[in-house]
C-alpha atoms as a PDB file:
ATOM      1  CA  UNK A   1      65.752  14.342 -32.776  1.00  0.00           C
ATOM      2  CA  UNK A   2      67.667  12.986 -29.695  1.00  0.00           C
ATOM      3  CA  UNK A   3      68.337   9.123 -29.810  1.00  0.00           C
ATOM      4  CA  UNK A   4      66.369   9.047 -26.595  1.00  0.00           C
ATOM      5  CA  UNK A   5      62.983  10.536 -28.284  1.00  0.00           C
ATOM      6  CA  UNK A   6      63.804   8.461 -31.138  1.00  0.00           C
ATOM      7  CA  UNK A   7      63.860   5.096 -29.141  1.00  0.00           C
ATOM      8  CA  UNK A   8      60.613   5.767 -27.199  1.00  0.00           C
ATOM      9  CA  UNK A   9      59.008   6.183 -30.555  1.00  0.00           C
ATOM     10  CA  UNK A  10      60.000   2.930 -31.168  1.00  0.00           C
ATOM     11  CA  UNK A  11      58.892   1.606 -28.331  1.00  0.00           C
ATOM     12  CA  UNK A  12      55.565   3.127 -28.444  1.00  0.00           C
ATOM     13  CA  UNK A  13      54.943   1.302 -32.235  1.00  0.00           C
ATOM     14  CA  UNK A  14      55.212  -2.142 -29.878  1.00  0.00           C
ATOM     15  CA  UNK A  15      52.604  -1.395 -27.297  1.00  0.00           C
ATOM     16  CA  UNK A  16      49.177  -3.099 -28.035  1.00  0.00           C
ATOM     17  CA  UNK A  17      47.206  -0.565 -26.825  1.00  0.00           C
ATOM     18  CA  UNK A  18      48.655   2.523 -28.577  1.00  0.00           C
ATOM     19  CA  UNK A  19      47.032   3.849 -31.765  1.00  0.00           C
ATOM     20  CA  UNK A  20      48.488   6.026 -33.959  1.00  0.00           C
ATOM     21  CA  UNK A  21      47.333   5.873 -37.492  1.00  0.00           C
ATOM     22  CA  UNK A  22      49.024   7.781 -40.921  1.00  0.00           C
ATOM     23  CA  UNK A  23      47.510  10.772 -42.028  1.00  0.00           C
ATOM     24  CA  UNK A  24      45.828   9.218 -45.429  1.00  0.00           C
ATOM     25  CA  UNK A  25      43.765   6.630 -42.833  1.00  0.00           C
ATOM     26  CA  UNK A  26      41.363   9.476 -41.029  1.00  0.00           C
ATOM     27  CA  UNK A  27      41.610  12.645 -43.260  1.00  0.00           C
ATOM     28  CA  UNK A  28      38.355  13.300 -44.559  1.00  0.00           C
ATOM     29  CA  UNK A  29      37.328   9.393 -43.584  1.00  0.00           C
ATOM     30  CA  UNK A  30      36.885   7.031 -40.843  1.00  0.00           C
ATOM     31  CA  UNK A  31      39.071   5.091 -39.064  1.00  0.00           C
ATOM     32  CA  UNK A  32      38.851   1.095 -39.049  1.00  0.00           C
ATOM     33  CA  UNK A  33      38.247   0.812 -35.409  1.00  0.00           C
ATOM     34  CA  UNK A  34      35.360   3.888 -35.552  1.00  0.00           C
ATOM     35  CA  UNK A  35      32.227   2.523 -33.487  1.00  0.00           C
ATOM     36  CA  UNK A  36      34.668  -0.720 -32.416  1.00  0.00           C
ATOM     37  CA  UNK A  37      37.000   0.512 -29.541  1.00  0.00           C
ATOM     38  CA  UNK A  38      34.607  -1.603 -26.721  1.00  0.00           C
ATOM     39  CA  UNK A  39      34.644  -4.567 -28.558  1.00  0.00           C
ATOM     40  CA  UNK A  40      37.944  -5.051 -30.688  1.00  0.00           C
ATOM     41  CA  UNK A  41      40.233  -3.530 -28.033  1.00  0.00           C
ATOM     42  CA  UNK A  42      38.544  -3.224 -24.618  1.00  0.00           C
ATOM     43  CA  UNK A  43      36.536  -6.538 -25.162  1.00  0.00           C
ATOM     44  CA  UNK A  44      34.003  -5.335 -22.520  1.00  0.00           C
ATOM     45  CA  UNK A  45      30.795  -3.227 -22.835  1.00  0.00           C
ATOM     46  CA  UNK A  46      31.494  -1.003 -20.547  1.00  0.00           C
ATOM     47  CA  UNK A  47      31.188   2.813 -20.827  1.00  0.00           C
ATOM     48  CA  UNK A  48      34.257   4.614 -22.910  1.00  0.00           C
ATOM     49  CA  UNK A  49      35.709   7.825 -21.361  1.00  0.00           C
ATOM     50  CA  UNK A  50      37.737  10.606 -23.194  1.00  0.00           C
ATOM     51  CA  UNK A  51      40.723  12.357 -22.040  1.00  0.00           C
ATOM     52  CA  UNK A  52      41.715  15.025 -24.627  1.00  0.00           C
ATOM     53  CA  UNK A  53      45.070  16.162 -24.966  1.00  0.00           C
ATOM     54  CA  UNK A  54      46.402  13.604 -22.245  1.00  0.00           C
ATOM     55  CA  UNK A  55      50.191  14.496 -22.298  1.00  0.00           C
ATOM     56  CA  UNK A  56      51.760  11.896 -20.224  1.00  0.00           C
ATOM     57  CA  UNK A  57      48.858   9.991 -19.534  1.00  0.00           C
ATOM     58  CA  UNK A  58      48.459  10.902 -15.462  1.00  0.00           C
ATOM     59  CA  UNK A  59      45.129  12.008 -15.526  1.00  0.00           C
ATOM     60  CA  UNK A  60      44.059   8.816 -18.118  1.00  0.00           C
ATOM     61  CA  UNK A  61      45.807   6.130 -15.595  1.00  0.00           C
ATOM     62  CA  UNK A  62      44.858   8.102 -12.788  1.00  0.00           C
ATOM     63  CA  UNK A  63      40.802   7.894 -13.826  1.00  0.00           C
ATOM     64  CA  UNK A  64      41.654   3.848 -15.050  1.00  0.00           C
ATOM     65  CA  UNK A  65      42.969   3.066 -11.706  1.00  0.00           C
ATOM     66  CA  UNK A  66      40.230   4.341  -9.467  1.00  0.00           C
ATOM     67  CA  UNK A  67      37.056   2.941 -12.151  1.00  0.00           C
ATOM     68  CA  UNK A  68      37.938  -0.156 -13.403  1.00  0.00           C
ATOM     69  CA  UNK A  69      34.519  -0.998 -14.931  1.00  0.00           C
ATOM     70  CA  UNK A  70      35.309   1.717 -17.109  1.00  0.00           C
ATOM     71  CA  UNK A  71      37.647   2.082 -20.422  1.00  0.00           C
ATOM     72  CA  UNK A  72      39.646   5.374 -20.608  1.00  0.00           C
ATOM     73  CA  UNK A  73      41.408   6.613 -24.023  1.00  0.00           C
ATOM     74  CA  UNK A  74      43.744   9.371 -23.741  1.00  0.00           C
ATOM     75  CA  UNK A  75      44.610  11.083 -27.099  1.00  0.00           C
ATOM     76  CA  UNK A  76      47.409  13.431 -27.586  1.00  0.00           C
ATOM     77  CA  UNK A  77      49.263  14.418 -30.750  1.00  0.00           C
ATOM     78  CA  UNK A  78      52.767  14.573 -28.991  1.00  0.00           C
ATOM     79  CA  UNK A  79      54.299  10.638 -29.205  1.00  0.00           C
ATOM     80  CA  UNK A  80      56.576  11.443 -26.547  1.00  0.00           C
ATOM     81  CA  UNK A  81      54.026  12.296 -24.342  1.00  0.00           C
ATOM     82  CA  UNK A  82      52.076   9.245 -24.554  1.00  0.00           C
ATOM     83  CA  UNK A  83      55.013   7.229 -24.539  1.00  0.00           C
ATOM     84  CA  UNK A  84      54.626   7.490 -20.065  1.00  0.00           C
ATOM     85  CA  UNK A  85      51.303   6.805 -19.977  1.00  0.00           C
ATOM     86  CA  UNK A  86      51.317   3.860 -22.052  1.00  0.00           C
ATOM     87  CA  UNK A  87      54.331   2.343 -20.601  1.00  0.00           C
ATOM     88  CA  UNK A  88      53.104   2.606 -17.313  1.00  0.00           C
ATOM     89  CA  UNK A  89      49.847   1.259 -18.577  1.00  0.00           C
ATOM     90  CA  UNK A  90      51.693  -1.932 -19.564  1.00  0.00           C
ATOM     91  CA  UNK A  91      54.290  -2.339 -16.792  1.00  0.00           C
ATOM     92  CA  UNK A  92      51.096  -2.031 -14.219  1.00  0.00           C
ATOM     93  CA  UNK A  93      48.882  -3.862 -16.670  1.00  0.00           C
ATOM     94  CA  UNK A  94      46.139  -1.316 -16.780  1.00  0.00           C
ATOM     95  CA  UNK A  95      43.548  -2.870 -18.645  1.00  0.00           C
ATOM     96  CA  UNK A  96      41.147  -0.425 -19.341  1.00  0.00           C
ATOM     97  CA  UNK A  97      43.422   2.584 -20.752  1.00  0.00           C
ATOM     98  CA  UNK A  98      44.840   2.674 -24.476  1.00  0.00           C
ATOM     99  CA  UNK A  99      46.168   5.672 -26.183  1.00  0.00           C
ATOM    100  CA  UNK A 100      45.726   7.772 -29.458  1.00  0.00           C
ATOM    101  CA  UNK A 101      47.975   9.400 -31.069  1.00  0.00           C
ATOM    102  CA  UNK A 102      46.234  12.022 -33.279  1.00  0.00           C
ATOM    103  CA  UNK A 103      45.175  15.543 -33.893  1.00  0.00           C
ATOM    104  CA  UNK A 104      41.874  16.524 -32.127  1.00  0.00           C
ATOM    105  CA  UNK A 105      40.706  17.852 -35.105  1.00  0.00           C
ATOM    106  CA  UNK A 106      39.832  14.754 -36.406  1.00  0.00           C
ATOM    107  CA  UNK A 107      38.496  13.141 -33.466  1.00  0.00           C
ATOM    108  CA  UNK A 108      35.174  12.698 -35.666  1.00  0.00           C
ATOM    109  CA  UNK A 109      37.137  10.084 -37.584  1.00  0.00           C
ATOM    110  CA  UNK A 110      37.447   7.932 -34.648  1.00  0.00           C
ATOM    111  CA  UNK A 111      34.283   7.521 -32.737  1.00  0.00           C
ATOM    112  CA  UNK A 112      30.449   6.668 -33.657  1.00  0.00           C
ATOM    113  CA  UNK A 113      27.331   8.406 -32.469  1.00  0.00           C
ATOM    114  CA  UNK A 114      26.695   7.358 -29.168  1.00  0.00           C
ATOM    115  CA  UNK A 115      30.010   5.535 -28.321  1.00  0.00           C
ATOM    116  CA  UNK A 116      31.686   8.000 -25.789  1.00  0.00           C
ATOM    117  CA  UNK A 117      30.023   8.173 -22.515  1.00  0.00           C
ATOM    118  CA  UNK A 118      32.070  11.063 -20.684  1.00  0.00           C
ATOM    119  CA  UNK A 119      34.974  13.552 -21.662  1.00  0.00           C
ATOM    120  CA  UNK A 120      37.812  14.964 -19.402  1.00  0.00           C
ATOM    121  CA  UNK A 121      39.767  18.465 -21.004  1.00  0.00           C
ATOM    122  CA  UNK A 122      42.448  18.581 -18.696  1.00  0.00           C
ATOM    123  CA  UNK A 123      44.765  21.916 -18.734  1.00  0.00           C
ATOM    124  CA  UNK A 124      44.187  22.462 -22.556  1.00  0.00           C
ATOM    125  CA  UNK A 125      46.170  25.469 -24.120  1.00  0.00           C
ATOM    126  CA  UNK A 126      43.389  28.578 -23.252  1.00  0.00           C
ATOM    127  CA  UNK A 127      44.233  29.410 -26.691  1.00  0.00           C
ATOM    128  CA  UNK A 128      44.070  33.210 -25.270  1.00  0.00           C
ATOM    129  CA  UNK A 129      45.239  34.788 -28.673  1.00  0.00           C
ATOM    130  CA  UNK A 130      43.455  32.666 -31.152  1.00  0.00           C
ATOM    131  CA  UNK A 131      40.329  32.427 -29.592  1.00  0.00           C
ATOM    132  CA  UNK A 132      38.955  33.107 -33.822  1.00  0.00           C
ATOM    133  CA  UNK A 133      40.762  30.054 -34.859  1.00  0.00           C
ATOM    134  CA  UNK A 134      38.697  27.787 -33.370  1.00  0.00           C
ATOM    135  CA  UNK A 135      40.821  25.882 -31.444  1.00  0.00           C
ATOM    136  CA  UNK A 136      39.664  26.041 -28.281  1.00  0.00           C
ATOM    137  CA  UNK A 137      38.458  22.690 -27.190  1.00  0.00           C
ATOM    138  CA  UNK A 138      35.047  24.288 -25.010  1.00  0.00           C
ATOM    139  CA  UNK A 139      34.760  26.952 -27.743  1.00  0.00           C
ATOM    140  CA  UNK A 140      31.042  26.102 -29.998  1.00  0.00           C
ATOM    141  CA  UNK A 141      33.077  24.784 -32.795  1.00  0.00           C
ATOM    142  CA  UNK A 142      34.493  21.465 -30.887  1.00  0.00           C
ATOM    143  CA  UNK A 143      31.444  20.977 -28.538  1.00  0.00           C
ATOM    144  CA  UNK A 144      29.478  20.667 -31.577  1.00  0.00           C
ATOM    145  CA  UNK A 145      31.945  18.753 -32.691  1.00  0.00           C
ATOM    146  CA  UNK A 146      31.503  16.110 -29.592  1.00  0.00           C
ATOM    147  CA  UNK A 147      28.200  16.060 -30.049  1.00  0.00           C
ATOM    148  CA  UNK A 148      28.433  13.638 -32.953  1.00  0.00           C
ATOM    149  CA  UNK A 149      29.891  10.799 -30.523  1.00  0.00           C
ATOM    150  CA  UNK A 150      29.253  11.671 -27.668  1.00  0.00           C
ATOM    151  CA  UNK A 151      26.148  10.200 -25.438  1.00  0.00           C
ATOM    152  CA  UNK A 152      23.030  13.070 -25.431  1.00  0.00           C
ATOM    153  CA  UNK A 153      23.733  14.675 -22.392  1.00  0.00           C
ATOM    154  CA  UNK A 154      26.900  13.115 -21.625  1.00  0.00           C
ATOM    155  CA  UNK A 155      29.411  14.705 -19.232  1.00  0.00           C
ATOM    156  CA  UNK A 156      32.385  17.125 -20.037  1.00  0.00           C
ATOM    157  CA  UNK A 157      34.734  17.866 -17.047  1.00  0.00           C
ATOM    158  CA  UNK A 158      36.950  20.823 -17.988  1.00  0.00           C
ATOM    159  CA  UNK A 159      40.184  21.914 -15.518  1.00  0.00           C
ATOM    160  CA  UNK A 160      42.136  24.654 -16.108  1.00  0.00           C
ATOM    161  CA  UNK A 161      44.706  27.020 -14.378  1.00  0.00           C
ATOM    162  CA  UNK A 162      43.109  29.672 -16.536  1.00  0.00           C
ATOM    163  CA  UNK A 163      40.704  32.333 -15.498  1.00  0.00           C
ATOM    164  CA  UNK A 164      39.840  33.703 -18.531  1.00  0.00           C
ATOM    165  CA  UNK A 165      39.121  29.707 -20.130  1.00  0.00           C
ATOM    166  CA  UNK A 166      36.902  29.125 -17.201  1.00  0.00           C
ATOM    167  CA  UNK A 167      34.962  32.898 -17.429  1.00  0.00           C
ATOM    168  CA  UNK A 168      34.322  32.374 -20.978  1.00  0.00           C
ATOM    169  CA  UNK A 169      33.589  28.385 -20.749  1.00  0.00           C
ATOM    170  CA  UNK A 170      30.870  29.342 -18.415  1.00  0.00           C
ATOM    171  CA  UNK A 171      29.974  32.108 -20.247  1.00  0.00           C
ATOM    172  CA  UNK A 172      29.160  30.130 -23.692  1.00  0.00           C
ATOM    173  CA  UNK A 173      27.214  27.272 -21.648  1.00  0.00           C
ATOM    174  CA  UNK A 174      25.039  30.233 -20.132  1.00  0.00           C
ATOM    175  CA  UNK A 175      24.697  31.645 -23.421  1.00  0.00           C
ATOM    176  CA  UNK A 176      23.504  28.403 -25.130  1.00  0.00           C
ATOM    177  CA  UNK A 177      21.452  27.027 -22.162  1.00  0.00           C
ATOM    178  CA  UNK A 178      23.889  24.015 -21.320  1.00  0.00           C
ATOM    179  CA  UNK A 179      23.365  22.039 -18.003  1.00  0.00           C
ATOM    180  CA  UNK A 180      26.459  23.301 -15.976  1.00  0.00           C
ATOM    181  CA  UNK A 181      26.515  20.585 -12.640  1.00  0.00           C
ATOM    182  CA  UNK A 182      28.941  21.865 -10.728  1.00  0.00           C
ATOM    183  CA  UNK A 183      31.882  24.214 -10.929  1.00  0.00           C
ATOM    184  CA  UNK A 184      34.674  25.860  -8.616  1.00  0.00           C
ATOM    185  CA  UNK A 185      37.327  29.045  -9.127  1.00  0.00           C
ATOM    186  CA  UNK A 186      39.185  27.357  -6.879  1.00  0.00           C
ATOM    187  CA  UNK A 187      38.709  23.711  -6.625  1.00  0.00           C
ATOM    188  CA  UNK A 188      40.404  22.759  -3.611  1.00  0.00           C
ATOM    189  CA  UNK A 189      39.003  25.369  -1.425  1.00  0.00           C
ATOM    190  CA  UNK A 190      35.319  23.830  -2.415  1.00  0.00           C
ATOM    191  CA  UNK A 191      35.693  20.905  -0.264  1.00  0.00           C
ATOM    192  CA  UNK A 192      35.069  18.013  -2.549  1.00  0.00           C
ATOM    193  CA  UNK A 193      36.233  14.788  -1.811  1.00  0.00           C
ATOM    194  CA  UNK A 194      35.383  13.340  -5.533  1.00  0.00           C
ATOM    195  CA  UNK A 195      38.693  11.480  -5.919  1.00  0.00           C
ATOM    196  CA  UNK A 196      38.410  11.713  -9.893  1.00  0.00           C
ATOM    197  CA  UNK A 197      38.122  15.509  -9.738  1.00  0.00           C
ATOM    198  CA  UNK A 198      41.315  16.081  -7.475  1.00  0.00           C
ATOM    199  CA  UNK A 199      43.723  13.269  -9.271  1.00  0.00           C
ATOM    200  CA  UNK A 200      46.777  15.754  -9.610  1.00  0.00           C
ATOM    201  CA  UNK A 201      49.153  15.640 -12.491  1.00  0.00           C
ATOM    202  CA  UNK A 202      52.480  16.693 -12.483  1.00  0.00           C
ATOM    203  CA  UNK A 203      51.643  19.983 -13.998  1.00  0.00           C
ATOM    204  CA  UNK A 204      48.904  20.227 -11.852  1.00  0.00           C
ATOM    205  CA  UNK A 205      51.439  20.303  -9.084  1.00  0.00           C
ATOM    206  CA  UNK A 206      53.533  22.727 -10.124  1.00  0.00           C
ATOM    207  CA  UNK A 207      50.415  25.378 -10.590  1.00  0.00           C
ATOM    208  CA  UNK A 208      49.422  24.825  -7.193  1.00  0.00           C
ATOM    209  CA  UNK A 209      52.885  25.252  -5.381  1.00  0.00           C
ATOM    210  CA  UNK A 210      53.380  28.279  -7.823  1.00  0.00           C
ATOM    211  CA  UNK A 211      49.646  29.722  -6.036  1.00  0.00           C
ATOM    212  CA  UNK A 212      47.178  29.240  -8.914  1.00  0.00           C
ATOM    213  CA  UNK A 213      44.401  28.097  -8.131  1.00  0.00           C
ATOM    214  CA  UNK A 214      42.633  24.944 -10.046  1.00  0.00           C
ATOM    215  CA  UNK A 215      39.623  25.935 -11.629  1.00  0.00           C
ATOM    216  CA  UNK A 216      36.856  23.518 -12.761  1.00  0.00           C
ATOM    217  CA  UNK A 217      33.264  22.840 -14.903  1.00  0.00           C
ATOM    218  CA  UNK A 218      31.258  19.776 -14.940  1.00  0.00           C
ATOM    219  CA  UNK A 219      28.842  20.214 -17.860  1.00  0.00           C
ATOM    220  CA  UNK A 220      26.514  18.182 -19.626  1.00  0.00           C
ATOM    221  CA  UNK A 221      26.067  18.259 -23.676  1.00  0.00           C
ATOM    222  CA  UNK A 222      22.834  17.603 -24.925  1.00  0.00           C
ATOM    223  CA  UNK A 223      22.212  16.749 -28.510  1.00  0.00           C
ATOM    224  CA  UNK A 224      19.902  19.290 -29.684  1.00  0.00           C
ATOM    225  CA  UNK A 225      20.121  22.298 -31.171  1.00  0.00           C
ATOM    226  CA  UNK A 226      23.363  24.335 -32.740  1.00  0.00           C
ATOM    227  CA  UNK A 227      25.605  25.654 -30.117  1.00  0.00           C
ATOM    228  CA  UNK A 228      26.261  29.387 -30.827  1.00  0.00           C
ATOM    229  CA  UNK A 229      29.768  31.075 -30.695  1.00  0.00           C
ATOM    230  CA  UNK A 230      30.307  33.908 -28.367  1.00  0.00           C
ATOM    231  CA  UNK A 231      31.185  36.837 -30.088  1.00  0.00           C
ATOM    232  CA  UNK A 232      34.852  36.894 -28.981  1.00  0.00           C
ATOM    233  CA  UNK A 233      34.755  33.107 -31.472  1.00  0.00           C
ATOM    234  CA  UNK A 234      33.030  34.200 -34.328  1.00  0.00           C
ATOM    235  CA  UNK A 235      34.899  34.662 -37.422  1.00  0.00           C
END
């Protein structure tokens, strides 16, 4: 590992606002700060907002800046990653944005029924060739997944460079009756001027000059009911 890498990893264990607990503290259990994030870190009761698998944190900051009567978590497994977002967090003293370092896979460790208000997926990996694994983060095994913290009905916003993730997203909410809002093939040739929908990233960039377009889903989860795999995720 570089000495670069090495001292951002370092720095990243001194930020206040950057969580990133061992392994034996949220396998198979819950984490201490589970149903406390408003209160013990925020210190505000206002509504808690998701960014899963944040990467540098543009998107998360990018949210935090335009809502501040909001809190924003961005959660990533890659420390490096992070380490951006959070920095910039503190050098602009961003408030309402903190960081977690962990696998998604355990996300239930971290949050109590009812505590997350809205979710952002932005430019997850499509997981084209694993689709059976289950690791697709709009696939039925993480939406019902979400559905143990998340608000009933609370908003998902999914964007993706990927036609095939945004076919078969819309093809499993259609399947299991899911409350799509609004969605685009190409999201900046729909005319919206929602600035939280068309906050660009720097990857985000570099699709668009490179002609893909920016696909996106606004969909609501409600509580009720088992959400079924399509048959291209079963197994």
């Amino acid at each position: 590992m570089g000495k670069k890498k090495l001292s951002r990893f370092r720095e990243l264990e001194t930020f206040e606002r950057v969580f990133q607990p061992p392994f034996e503290e949220v396998f198979q259990k819950d984490y201490s700060l589970k149903g406390k994030w408003r209160e013990a870190v925020f210190h505000n009761d206002h509504p808690l907002v998701l960014e899963l698998g944040c990467g540098r944190g543009e998107y998360t900051l990018g949210l935090a800046r335009r809502n501040p009567d909001r809190n924003y978590m961005g959660l990533d497994i890659k420390g490096a990653r992070i380490w951006k977002g959070a920095k910039t967090a503190q050098e602009e003293k961003i408030m309402n944005v903190a960081f977690l370092r962990t696998r998604i896979e355990w996300i239930r460790s971290f949050f109590a029924r009812d505590e997350v208000d809205e979710m952002w997926i932005t430019f997850p990996d499509p997981q084209l060739k694993r689709r059976r694994n289950k690791k697709r983060l709009t696939g039925a095994h993480f939406l019902n997944r979400y559905r143990d913290f998340l608000v009933d009905g609370g908003t998902i916003h999914l964007k993706t460079d990927n036609a095939e993730l945004y076919e078969d997203t819309l093809q499993l909410l259609a399947l299991n009756d899911l409350p799509v809002v609004r969605h685009s093939g190409d999201l900046y040739r729909t005319g919206w001027d929602d600035e939280s929908v068309t906050i660009r990233t720097t990857y985000e960039t570099r699709f668009l000059a490179e002609g893909f377009p920016i696909r996106y889903i606004q969909f609501r989860l409600p509580r009720a009911g088992e959400i079924k795999a399509a048959t291209h995720e079963s197994g």
